[in-house]
Protein backbone atom coordinates (compact mmCIF):
# COMPACT_ATOMS: atom_id res chain seq x y z
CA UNK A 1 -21.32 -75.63 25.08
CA UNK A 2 -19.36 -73.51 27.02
CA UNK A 3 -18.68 -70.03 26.55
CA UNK A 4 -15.90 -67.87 28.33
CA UNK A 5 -16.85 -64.71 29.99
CA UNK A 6 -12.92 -63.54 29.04
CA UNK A 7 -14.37 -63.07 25.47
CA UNK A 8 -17.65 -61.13 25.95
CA UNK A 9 -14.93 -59.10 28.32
CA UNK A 10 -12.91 -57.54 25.74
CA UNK A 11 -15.84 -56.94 23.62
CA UNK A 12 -17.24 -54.98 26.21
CA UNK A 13 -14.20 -53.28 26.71
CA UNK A 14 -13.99 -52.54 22.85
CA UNK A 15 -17.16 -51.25 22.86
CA UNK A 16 -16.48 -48.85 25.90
CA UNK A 17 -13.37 -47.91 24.03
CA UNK A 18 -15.56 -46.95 20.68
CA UNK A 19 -17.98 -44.97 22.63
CA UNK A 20 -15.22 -42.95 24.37
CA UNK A 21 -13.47 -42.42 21.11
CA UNK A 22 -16.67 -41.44 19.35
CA UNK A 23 -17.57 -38.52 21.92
CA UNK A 24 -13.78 -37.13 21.74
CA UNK A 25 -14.89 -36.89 18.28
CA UNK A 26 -17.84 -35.47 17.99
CA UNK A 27 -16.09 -32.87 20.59
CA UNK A 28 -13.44 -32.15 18.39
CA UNK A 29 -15.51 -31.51 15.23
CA UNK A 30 -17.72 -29.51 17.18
CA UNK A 31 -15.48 -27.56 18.53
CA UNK A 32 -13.76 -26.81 15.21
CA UNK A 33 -17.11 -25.80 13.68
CA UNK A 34 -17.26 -23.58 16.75
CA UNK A 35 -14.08 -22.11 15.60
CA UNK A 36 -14.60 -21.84 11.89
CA UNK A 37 -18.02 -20.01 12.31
CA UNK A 38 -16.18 -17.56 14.66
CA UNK A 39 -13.11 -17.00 12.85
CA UNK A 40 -15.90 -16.43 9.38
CA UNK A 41 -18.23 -14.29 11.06
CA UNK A 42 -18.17 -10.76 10.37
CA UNK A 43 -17.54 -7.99 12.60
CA UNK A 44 -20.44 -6.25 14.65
CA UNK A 45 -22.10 -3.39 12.64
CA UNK A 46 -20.92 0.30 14.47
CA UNK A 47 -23.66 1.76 14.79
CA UNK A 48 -22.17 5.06 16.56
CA UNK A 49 -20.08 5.52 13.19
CA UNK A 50 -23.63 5.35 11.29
CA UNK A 51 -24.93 7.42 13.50
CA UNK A 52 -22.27 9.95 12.42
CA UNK A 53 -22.69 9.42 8.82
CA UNK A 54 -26.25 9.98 9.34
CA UNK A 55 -25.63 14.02 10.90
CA UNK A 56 -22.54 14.57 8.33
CA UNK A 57 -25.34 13.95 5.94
CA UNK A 58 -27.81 16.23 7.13
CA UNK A 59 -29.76 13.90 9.22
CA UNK A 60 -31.78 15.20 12.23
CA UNK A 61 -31.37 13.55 15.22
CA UNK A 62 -34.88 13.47 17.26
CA UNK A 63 -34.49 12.28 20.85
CA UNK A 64 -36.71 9.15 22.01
CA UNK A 65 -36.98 12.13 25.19
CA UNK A 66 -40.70 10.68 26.35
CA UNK A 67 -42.01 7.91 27.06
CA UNK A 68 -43.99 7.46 24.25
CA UNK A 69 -40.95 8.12 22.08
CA UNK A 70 -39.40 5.42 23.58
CA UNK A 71 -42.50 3.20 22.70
CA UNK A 72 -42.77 3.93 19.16
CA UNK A 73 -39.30 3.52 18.68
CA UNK A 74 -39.13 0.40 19.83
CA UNK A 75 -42.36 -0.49 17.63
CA UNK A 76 -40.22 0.42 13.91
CA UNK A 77 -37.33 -2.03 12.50
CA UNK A 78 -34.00 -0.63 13.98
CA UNK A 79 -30.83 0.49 11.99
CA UNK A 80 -32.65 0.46 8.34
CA UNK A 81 -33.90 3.36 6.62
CA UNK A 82 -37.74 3.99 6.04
CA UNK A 83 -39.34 6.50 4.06
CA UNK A 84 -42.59 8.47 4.91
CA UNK A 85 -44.55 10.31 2.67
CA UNK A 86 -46.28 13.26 3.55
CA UNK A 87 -48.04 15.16 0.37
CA UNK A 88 -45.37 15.43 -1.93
CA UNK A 89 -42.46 15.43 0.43
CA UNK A 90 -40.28 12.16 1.04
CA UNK A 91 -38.39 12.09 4.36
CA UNK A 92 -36.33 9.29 5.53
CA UNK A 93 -36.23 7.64 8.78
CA UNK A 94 -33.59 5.91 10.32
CA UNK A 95 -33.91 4.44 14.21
CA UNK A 96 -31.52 3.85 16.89
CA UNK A 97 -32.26 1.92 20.10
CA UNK A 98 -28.48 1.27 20.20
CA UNK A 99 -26.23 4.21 20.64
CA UNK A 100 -28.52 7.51 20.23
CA UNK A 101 -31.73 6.19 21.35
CA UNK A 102 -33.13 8.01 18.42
CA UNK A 103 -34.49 8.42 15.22
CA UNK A 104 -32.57 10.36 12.28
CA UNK A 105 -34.99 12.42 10.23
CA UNK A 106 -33.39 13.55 6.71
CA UNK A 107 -34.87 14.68 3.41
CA UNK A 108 -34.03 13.61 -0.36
CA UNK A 109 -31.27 15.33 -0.33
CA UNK A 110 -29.56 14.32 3.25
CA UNK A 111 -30.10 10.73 2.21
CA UNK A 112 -28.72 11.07 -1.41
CA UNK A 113 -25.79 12.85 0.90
CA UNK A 114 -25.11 9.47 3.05
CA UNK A 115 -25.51 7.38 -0.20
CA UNK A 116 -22.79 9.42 -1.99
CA UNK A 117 -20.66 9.68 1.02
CA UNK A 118 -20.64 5.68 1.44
CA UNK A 119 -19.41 5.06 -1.72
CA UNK A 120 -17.06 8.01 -1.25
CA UNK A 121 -15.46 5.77 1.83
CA UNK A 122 -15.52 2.24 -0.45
CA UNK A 123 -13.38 4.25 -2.81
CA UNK A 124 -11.07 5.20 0.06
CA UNK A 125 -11.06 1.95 1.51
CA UNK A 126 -10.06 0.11 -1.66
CA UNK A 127 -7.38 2.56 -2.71
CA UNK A 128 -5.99 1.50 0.30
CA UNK A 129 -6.49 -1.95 -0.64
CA UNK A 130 -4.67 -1.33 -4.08
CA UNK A 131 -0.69 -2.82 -3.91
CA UNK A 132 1.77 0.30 -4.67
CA UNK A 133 4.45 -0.02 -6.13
CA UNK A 134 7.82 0.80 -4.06
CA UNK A 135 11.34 1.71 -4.58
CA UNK A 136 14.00 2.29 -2.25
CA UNK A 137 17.94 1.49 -3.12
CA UNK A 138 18.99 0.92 0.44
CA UNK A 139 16.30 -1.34 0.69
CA UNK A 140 17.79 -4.87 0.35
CA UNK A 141 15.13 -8.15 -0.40
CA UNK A 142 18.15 -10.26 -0.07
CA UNK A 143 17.61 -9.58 3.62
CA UNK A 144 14.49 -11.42 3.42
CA UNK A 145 15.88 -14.99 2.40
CA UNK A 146 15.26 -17.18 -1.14
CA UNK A 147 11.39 -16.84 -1.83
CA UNK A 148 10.12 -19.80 -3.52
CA UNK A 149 10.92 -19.74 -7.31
CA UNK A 150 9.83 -23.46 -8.12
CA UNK A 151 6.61 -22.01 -9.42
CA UNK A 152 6.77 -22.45 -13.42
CA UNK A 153 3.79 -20.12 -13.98
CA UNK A 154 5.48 -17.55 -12.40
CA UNK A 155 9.00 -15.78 -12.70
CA UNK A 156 9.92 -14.56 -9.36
CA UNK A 157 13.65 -14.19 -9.73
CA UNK A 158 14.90 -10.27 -9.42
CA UNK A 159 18.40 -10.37 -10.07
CA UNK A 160 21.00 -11.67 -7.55
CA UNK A 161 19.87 -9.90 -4.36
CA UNK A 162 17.06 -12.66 -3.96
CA UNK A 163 13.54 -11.69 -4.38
């Protein structure tokens, strides 16, 4: 029996073709998880803006001045707080190999301080986040086009000037 070489050919050719298409593929998908886990990740922590929290607290800032400063520091977790006990005294510890290349020493009460001053700032930050409500008569929304009042759940119509 005789079998054509034209055949085995194309399939070849197919197969080539599948290959090529399969590593575009896999290069596009990677690429968009490349994109998605960049576009989801959150910021960097500022550390510099902790480290100000930390003095407008009370903190103390000690200087990693020596070289066996520099050691220990480097020997404690970084940018968490840790408490040492001496007798019946609690102090708080807080290091920074980042910015200060330091550690911030505060008592009970400084770190009570940067606790009540953080949720201070989340209150801040989501009044901001709160939608006001706004009036202005030589504002027109007719300036701003139809909006879409298809939606049945919701009644979007204002009047005659649009939205």
């Amino acid at each position: 029996m005789h079998t054509s070489a034209a055949p085995r050919r194309t399939r070849a050719r197919c197969l080539g073709h599948i290959g090529v298409l399969g590593l575009l593929l896999g290069a596009v998908v990677l690429a968009s998880c490349q994109t998605v886990s960049q576009a989801v990740a959150p910021p960097p922590p500022n550390y510099g803006a902790i480290d100000d929290k930390l003095a407008a607290a009370g903190f103390i800032m000690k200087p990693a001045n020596t070289q066996q400063r520099q050691a220990m520091l480097l020997r404690i977790p970084q940018h968490q707080f840790l408490t040492r006990q001496k007798d019946f005294t609690i102090h708080y510890v807080y290091a920074d190999d980042a910015v200060c290349i330091c550690l911030y020493v505060g008592t009970q009460q400084a770190f009570d301080q940067f606790k009540a001053n953080q949720v201070q700032q989340q209150l801040i930050d989501e009044r901001q986040l709160i939608a006001l409500t706004w009036s202005d008569p030589a504002w027109s929304w007719g300036a701003w086009g139809p909006w879409d009042t298809t939606v049945t759940e919701v009644d979007f119509s204002y009047g005659e000037s649009g939205w």
